[in-house]
C-alpha atoms as a PDB file:
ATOM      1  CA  UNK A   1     170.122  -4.756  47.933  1.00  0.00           C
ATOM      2  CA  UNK A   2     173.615  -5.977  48.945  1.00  0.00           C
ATOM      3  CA  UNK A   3     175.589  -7.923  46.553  1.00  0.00           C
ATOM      4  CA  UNK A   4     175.228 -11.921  45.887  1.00  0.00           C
ATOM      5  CA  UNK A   5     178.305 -13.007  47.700  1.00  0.00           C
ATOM      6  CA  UNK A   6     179.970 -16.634  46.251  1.00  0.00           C
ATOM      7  CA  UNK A   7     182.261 -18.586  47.641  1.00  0.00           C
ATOM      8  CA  UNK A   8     185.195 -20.222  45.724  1.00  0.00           C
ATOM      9  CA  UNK A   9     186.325 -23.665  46.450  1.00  0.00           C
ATOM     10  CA  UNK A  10     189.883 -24.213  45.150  1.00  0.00           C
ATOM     11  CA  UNK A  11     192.585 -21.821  43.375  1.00  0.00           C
ATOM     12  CA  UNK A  12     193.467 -23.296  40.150  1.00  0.00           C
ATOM     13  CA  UNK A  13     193.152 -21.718  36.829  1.00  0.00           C
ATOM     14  CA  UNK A  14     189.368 -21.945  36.538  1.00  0.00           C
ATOM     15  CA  UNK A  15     188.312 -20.987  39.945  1.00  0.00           C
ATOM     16  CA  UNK A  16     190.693 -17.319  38.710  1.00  0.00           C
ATOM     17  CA  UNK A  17     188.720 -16.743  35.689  1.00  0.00           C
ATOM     18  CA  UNK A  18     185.115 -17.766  36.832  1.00  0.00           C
ATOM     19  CA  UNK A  19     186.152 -15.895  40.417  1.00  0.00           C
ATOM     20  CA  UNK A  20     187.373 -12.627  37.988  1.00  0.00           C
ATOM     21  CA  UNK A  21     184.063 -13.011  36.020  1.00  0.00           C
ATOM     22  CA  UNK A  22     182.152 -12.794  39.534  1.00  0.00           C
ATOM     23  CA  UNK A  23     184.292  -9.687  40.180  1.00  0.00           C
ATOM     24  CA  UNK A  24     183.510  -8.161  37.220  1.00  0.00           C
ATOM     25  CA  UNK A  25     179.536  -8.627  37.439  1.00  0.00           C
ATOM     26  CA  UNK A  26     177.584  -6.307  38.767  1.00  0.00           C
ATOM     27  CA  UNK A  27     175.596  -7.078  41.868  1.00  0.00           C
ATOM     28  CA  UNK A  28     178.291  -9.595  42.412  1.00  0.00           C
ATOM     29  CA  UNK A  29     180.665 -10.121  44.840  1.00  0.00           C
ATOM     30  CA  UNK A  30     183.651 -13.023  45.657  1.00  0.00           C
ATOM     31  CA  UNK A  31     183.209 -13.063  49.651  1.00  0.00           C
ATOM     32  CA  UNK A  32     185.619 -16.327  50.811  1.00  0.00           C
ATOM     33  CA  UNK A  33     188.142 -18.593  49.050  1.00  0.00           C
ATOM     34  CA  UNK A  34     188.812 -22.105  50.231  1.00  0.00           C
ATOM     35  CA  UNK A  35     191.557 -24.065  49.654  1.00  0.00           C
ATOM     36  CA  UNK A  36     193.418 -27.468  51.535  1.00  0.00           C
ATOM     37  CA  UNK A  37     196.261 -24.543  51.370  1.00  0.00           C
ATOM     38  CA  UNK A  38     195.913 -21.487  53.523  1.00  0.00           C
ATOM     39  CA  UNK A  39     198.646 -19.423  51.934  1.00  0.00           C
ATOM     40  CA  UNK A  40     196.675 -20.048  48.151  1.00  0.00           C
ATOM     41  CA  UNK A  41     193.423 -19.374  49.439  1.00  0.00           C
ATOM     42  CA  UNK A  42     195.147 -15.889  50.918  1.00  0.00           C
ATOM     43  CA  UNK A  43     196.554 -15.186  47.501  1.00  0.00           C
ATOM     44  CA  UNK A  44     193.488 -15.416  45.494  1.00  0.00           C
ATOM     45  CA  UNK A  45     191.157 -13.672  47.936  1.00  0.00           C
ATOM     46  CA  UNK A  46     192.908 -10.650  47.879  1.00  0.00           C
ATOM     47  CA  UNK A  47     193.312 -10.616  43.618  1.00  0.00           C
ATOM     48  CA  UNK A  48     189.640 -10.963  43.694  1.00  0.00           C
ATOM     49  CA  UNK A  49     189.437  -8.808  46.761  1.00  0.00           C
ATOM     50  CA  UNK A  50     187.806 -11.075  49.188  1.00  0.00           C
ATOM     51  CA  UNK A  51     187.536 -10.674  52.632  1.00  0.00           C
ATOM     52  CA  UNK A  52     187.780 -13.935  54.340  1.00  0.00           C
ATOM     53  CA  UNK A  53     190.043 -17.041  53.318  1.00  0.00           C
ATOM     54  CA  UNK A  54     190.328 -20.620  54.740  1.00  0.00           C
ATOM     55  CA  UNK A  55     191.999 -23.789  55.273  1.00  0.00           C
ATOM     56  CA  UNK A  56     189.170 -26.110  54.521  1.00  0.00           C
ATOM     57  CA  UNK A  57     186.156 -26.165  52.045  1.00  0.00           C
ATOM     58  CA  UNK A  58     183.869 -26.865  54.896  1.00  0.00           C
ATOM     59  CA  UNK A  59     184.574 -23.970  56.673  1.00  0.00           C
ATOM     60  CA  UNK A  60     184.787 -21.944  53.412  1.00  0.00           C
ATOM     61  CA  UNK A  61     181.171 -23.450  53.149  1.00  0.00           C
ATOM     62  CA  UNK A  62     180.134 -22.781  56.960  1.00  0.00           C
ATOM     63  CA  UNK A  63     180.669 -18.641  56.294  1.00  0.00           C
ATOM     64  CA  UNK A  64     177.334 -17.087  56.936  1.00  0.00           C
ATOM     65  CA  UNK A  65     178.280 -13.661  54.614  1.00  0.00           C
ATOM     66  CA  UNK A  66     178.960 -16.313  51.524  1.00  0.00           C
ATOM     67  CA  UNK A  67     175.064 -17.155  49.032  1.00  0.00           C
ATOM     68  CA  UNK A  68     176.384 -19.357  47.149  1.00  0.00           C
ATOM     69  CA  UNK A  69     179.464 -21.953  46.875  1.00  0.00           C
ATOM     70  CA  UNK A  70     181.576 -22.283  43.307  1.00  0.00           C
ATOM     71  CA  UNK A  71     183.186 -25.681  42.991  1.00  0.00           C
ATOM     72  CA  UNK A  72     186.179 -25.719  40.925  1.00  0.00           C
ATOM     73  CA  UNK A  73     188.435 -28.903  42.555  1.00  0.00           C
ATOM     74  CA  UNK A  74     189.306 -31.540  40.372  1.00  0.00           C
ATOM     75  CA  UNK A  75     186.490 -33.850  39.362  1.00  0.00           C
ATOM     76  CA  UNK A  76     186.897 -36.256  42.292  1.00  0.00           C
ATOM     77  CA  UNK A  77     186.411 -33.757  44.657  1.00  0.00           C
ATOM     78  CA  UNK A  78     183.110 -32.294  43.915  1.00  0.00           C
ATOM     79  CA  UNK A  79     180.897 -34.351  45.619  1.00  0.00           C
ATOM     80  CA  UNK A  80     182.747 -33.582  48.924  1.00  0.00           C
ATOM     81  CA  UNK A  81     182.489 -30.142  48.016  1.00  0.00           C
ATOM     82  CA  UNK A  82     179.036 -30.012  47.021  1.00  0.00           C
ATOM     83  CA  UNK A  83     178.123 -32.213  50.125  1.00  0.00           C
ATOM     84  CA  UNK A  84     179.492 -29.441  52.753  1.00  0.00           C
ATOM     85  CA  UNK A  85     177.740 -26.793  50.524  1.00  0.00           C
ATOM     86  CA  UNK A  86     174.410 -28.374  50.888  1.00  0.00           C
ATOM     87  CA  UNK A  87     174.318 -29.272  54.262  1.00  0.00           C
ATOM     88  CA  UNK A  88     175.346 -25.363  55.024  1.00  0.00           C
ATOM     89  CA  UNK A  89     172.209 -24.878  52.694  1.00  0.00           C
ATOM     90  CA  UNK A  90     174.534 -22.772  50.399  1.00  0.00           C
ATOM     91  CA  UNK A  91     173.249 -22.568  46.371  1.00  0.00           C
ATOM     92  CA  UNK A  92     176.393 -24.912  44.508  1.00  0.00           C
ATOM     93  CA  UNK A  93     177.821 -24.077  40.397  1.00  0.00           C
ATOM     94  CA  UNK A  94     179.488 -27.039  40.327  1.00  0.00           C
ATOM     95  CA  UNK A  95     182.185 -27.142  37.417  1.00  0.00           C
ATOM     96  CA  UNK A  96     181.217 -29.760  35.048  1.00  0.00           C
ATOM     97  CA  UNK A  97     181.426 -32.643  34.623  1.00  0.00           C
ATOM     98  CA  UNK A  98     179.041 -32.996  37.981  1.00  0.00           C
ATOM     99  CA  UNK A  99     181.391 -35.580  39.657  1.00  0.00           C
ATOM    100  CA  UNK A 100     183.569 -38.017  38.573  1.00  0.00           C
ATOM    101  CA  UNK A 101     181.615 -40.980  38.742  1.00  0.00           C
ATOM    102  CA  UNK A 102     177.668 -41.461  37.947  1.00  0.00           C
ATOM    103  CA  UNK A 103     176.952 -42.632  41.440  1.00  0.00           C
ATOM    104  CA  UNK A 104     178.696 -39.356  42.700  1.00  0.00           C
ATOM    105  CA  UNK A 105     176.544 -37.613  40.599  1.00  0.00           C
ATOM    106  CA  UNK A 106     173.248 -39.428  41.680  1.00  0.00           C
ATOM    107  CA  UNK A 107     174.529 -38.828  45.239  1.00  0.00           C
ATOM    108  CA  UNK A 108     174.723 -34.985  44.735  1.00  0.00           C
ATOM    109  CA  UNK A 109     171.614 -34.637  42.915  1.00  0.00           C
ATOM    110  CA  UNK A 110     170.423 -36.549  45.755  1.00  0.00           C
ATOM    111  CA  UNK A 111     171.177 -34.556  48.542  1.00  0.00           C
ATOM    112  CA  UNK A 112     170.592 -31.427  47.068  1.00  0.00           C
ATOM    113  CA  UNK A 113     166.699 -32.372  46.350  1.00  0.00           C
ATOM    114  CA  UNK A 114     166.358 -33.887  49.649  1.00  0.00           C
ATOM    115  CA  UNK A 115     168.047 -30.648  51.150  1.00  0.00           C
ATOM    116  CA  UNK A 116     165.771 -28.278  48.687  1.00  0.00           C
ATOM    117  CA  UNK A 117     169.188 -26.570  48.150  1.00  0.00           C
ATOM    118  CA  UNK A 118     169.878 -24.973  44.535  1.00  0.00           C
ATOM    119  CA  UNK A 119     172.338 -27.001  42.552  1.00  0.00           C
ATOM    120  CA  UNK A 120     173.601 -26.825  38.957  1.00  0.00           C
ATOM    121  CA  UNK A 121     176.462 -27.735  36.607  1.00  0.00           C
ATOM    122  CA  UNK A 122     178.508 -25.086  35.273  1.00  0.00           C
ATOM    123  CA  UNK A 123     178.426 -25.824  32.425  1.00  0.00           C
ATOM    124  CA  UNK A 124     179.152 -22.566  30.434  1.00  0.00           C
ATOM    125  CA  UNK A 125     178.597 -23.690  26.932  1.00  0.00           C
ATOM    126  CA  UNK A 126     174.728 -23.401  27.751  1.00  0.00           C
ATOM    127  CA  UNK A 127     174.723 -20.108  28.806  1.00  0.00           C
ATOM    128  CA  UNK A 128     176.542 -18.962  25.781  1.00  0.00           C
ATOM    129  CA  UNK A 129     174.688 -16.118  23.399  1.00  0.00           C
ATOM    130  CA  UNK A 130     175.162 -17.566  20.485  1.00  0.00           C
ATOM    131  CA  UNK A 131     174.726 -21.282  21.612  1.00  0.00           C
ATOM    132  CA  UNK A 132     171.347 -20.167  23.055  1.00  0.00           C
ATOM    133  CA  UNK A 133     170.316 -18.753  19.381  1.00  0.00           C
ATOM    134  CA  UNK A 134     171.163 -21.997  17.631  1.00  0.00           C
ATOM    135  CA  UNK A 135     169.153 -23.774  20.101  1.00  0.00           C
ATOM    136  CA  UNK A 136     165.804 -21.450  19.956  1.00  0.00           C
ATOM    137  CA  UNK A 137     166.231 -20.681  16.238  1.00  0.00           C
ATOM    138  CA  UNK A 138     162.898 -22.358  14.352  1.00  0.00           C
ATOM    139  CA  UNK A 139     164.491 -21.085  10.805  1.00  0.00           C
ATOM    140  CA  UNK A 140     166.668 -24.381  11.081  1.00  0.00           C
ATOM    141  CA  UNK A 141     163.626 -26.402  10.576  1.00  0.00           C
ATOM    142  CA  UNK A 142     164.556 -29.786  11.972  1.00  0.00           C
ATOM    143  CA  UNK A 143     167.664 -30.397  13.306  1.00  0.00           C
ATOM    144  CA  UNK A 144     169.702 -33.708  11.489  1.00  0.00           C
ATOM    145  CA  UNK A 145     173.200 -33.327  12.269  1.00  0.00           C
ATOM    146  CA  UNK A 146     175.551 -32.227  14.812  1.00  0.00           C
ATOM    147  CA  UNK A 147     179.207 -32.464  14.198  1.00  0.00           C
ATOM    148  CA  UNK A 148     182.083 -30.941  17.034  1.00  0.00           C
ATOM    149  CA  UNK A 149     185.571 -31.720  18.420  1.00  0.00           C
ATOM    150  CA  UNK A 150     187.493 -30.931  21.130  1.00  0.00           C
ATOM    151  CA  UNK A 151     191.145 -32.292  20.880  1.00  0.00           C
ATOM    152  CA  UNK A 152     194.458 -31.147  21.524  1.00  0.00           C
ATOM    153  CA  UNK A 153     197.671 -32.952  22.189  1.00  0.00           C
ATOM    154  CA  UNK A 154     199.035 -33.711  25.441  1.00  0.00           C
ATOM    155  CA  UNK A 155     202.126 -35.654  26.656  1.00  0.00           C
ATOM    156  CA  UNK A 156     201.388 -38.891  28.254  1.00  0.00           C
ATOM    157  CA  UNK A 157     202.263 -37.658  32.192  1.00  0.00           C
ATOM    158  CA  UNK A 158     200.121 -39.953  35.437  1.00  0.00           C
ATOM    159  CA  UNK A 159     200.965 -36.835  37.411  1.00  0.00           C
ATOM    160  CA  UNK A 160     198.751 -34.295  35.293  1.00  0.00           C
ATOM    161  CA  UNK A 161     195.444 -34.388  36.389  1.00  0.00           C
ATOM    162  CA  UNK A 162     193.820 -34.801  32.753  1.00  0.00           C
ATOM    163  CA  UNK A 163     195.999 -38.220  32.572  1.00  0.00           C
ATOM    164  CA  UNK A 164     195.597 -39.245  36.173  1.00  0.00           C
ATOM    165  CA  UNK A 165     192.616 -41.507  36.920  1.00  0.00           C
ATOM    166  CA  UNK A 166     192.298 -40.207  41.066  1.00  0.00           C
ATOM    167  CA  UNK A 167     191.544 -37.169  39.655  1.00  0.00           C
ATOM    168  CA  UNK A 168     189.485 -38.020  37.241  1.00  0.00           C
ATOM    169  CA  UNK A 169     191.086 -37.543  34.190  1.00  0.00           C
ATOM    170  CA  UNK A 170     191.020 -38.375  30.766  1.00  0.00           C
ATOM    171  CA  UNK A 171     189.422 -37.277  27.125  1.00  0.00           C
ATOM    172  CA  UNK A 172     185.879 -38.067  27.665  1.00  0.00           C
ATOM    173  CA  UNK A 173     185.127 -35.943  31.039  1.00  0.00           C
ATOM    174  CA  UNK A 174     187.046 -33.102  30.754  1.00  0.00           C
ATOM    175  CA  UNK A 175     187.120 -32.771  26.909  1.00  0.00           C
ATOM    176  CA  UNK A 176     184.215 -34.622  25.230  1.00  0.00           C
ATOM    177  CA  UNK A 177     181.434 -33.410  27.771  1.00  0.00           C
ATOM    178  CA  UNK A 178     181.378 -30.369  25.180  1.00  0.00           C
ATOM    179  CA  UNK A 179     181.046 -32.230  22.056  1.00  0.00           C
ATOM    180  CA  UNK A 180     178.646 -34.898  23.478  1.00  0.00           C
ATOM    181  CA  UNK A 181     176.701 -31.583  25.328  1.00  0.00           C
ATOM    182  CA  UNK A 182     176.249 -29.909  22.286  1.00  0.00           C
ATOM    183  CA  UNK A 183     174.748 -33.067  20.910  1.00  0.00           C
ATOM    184  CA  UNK A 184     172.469 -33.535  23.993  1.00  0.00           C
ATOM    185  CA  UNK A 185     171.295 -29.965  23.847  1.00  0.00           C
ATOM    186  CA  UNK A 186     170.203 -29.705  20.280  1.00  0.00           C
ATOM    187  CA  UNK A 187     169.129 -33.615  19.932  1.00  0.00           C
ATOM    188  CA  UNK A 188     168.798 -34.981  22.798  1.00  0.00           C
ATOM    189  CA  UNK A 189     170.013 -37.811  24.307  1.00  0.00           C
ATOM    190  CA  UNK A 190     170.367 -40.657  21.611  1.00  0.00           C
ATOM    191  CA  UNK A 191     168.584 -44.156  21.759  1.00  0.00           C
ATOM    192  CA  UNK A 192     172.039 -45.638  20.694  1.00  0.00           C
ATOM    193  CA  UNK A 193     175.603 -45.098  21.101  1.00  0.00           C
ATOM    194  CA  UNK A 194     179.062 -46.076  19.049  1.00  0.00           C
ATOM    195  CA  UNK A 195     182.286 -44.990  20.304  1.00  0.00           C
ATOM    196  CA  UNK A 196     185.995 -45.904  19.467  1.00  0.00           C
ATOM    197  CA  UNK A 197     189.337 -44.934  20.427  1.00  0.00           C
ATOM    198  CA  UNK A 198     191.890 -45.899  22.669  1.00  0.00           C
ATOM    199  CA  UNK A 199     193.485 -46.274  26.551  1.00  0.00           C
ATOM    200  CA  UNK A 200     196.604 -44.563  27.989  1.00  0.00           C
ATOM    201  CA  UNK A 201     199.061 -46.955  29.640  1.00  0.00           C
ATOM    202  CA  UNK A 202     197.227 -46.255  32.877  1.00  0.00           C
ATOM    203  CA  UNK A 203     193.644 -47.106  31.622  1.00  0.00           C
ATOM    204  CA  UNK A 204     192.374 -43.294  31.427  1.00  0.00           C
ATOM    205  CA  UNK A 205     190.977 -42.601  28.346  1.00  0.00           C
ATOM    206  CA  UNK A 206     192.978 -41.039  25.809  1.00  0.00           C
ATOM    207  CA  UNK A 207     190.657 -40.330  23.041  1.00  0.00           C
ATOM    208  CA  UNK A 208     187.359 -41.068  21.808  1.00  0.00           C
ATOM    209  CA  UNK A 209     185.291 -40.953  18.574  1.00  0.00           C
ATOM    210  CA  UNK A 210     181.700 -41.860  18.865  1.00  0.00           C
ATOM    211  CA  UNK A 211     178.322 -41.612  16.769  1.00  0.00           C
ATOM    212  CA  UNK A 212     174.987 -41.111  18.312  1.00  0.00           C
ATOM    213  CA  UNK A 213     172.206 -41.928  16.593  1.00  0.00           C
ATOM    214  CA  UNK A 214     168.632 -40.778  16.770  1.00  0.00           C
ATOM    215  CA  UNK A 215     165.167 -41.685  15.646  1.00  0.00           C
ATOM    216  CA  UNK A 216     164.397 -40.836  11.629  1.00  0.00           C
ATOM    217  CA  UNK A 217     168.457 -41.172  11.111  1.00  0.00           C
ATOM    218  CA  UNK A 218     169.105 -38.243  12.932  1.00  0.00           C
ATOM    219  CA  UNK A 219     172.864 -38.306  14.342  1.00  0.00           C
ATOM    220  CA  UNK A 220     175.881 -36.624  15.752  1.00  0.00           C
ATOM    221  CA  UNK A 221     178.949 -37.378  14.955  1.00  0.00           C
ATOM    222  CA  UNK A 222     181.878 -36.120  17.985  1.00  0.00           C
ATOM    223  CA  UNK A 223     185.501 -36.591  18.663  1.00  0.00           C
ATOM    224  CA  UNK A 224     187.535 -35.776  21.983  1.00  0.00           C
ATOM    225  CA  UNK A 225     191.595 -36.300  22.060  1.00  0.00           C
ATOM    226  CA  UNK A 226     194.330 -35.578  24.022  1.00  0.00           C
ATOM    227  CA  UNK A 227     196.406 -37.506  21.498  1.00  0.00           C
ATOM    228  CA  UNK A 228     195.988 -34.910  18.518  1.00  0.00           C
ATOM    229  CA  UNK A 229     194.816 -30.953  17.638  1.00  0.00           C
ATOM    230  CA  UNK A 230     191.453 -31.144  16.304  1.00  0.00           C
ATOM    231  CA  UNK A 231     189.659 -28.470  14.380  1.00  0.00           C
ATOM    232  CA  UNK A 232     187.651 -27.736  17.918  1.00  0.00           C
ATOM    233  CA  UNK A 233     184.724 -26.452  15.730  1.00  0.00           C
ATOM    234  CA  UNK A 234     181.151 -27.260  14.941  1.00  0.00           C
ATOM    235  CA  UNK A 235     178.014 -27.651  12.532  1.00  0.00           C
ATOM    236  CA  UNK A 236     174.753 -27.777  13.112  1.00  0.00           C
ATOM    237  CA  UNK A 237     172.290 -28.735   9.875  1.00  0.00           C
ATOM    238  CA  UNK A 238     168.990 -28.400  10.361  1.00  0.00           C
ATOM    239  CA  UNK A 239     166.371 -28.759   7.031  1.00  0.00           C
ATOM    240  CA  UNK A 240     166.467 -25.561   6.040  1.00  0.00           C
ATOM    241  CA  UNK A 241     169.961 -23.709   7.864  1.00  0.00           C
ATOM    242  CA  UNK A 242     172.774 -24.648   9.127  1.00  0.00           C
ATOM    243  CA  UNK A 243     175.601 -23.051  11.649  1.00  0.00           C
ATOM    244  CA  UNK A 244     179.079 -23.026  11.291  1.00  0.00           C
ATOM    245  CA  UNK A 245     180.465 -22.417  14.944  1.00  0.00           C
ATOM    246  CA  UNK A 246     183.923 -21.005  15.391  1.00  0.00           C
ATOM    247  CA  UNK A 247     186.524 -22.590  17.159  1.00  0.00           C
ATOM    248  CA  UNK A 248     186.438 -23.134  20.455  1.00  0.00           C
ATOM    249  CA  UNK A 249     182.651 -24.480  19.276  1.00  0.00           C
ATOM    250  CA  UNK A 250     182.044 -24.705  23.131  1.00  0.00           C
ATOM    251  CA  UNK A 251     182.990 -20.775  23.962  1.00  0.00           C
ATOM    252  CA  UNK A 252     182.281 -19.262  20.386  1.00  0.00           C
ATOM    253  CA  UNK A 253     182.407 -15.863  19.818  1.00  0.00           C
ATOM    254  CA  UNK A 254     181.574 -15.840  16.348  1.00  0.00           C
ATOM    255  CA  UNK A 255     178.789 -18.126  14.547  1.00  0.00           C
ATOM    256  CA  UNK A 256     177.694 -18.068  10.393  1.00  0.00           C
ATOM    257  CA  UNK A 257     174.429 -18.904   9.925  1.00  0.00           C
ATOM    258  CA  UNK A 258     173.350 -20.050   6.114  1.00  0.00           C
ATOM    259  CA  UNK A 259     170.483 -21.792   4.226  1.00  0.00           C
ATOM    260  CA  UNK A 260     168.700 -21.672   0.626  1.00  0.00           C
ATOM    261  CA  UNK A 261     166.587 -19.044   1.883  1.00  0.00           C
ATOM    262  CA  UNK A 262     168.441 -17.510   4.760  1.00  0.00           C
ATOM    263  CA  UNK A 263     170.734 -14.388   3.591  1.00  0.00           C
ATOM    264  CA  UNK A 264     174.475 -15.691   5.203  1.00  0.00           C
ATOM    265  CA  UNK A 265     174.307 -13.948   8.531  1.00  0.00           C
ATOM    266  CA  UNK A 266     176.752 -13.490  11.089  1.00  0.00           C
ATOM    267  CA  UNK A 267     176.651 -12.865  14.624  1.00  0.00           C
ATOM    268  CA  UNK A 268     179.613 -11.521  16.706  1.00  0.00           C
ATOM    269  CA  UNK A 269     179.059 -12.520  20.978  1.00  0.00           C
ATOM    270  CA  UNK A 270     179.512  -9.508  23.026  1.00  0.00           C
ATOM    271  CA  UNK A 271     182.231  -9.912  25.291  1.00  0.00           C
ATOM    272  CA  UNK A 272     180.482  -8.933  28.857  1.00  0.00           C
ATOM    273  CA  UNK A 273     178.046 -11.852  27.940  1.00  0.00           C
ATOM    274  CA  UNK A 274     179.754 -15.091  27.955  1.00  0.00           C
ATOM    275  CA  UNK A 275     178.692 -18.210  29.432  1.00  0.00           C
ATOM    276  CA  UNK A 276     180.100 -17.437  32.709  1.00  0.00           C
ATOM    277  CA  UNK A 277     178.232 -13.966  32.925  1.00  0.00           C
ATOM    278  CA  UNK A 278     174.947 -16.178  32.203  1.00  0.00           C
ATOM    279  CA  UNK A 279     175.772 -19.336  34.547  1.00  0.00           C
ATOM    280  CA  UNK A 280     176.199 -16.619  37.532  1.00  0.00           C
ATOM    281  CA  UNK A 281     173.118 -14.869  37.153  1.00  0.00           C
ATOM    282  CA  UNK A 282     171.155 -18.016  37.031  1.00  0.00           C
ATOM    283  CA  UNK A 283     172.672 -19.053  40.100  1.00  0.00           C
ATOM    284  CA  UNK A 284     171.394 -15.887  41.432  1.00  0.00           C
ATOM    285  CA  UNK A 285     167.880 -15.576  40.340  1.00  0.00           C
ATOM    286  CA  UNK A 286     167.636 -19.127  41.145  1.00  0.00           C
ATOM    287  CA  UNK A 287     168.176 -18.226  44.487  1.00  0.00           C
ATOM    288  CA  UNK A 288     165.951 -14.656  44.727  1.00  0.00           C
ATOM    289  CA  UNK A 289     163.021 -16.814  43.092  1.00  0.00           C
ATOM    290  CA  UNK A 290     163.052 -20.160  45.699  1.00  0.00           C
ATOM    291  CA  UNK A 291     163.929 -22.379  42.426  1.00  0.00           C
ATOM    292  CA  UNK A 292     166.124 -25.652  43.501  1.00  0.00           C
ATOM    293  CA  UNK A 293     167.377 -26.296  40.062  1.00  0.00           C
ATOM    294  CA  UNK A 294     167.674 -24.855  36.580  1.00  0.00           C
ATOM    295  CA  UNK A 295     165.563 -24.789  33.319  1.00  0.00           C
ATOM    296  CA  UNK A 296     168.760 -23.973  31.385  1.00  0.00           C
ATOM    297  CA  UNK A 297     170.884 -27.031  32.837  1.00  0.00           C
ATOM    298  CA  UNK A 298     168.590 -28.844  34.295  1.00  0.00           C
ATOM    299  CA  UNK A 299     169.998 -31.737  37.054  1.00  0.00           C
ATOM    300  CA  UNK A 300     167.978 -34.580  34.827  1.00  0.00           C
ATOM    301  CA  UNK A 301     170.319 -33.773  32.055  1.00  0.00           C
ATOM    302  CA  UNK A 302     173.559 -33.276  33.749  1.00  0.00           C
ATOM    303  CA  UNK A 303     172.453 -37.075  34.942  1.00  0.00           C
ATOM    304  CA  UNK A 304     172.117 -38.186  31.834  1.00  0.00           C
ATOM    305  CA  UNK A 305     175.570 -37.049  30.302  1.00  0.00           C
ATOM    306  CA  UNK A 306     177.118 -38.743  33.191  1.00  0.00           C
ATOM    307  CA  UNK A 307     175.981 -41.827  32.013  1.00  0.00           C
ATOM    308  CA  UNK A 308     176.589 -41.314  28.546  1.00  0.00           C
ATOM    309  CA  UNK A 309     180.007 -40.645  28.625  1.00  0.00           C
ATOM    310  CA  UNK A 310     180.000 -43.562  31.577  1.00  0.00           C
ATOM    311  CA  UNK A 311     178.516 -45.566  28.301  1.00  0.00           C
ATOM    312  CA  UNK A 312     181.379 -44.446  26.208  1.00  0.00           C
ATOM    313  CA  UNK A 313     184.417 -44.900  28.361  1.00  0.00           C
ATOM    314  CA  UNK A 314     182.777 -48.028  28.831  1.00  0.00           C
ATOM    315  CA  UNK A 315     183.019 -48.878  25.066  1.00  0.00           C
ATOM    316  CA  UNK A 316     186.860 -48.221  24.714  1.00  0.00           C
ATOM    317  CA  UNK A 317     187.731 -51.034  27.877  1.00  0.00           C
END
């Protein structure tokens, strides 16, 4: 069988390490780069060793050789993106968050049902080892608390797209998705919402501290910042264990599980399998097996965080 081919859309930072971790997978291949700037997209198709590079996401999208389009432009851009990818009827990892806005989100989801074209968020924290334990492991009995942050201080610059609201910038999207993710996966999503925090000059959120609460006083209790360095851990306490997750909680590589009749255990995440390894191969048997979307992430639940953290931006105006 020849090798699932992908397609990167943009040249920043991210679109170099998932492109590398395509590289480095077997049965894997990086056939095209796109980019609005030819000489970039040049540059990183031949570090990744790609054969064809392009001016223009929709022809990057258009290549017949590529399976499957990875969208790593800013937030605002995805849709556009994702939109070319679809109607080329191209499988799309779309970097999370999904889009920048809830109705961009919709509109994606959209398309890509009506199209019957595979699409998914990348979000990489799912696809994590050690994430996936926590989340299958009955020995926690029930689950009652979740408690992460992701913070770290940032100068106050409009230019920077984490502080510039055409880009889709701020805390809560680019930062908080993995606190408020970790929440969703282990709880669900809650039946009510309190966040604080505060605005930069320019309206984009700057930080966020919110409590979700559950049914039975279940809860989570999350923080995002680009205003101060957080701990960037987590805990998980269930009945009967509990996890202590190392910093970064949302790309662990080392977890401590405990409990009154659990022997302290810890578990060390093997380097060739980190959430990027597992996003691309479900991107790929995805697309051997016919499925449109994905069990692990599913498109309902990408949804839902967009309106969720929608909710909590909301909160801070």
């Amino acid at each position: 069988m020849r090798d699932f081919a992908w397609g990167i859309a943009a040249t920043g930072g991210i679109a170099r390490t998932v492109g590398a971790a395509i590289a480095a997978e077997p049965g894997m291949r990086v056939a095209a780069v796109g980019s609005r700037n030819l000489g970039r997209a040049q540059a990183l198709a031949a570090t990744l060793g790609a054969e064809s590079a392009y001016d223009s996401y929709e022809r990057l999208c258009a290549d017949p050789a590529v399976d499957a389009i990875y969208v790593a432009t800013p937030h605002a851009q995805h849709l556009q993106v994702a939109e070319a990818a679809i109607a080329a009827g191209k499988a799309v990892l779309c970097e999370k968050p999904l889009a920048a806005t809830v109705d961009d989100a919709e509109k994606m989801v959209r398309l890509a049902r009506d199209a019957g074209v595979f699409l998914m968020e990348a979000m990489w924290m799912r696809f994590n080892p050690l994430i996936q334990k926590i989340a299958s492991d009955e020995r926690f009995g029930e689950i009652r608390s979740v408690q992460a942050s992701f913070g770290f201080t940032l100068p106050y610059d409009p230019a920077h797209r984490l502080w510039a609201p055409e880009l889709g910038g701020g805390a809560l999207l680019d930062l908080g998705i993995y606190p408020f993710g970790l929440a969703q996966l282990l709880l669900g999503m809650p039946t009510d919402l309190r966040v604080t925090g505060s605005l930069a000059p320019n309206g984009v959120d700057a930080e966020a501290a919110g409590v979700l609460l559950y049914p039975g006083g279940r809860h989570a209790l999350v923080a995002t910042s680009l205003l101060g360095n957080y701990p960037n851990d987590a805990r998980v306490v269930g009945t009967q264990m509990r996890a202590d997750i190392q910093a970064p909680f949302w790309a662990p590589q080392r977890i401590l599980l405990t409990g009154p009749s659990v022997e302290p255990e810890e578990h060390v995440l093997d380097p060739a399998d980190n959430g990027y390894a597992g996003e691309l191969r479900e991107v790929r048997a995805a697309t051997a097996e016919g499925r449109t979307e994905s069990s692990i992430m599913p498109l309902d639940e990408s949804l839902a965080m967009m309106g969720l953290l929608a909710d909590a931006r909301g909160q801070l105006a």
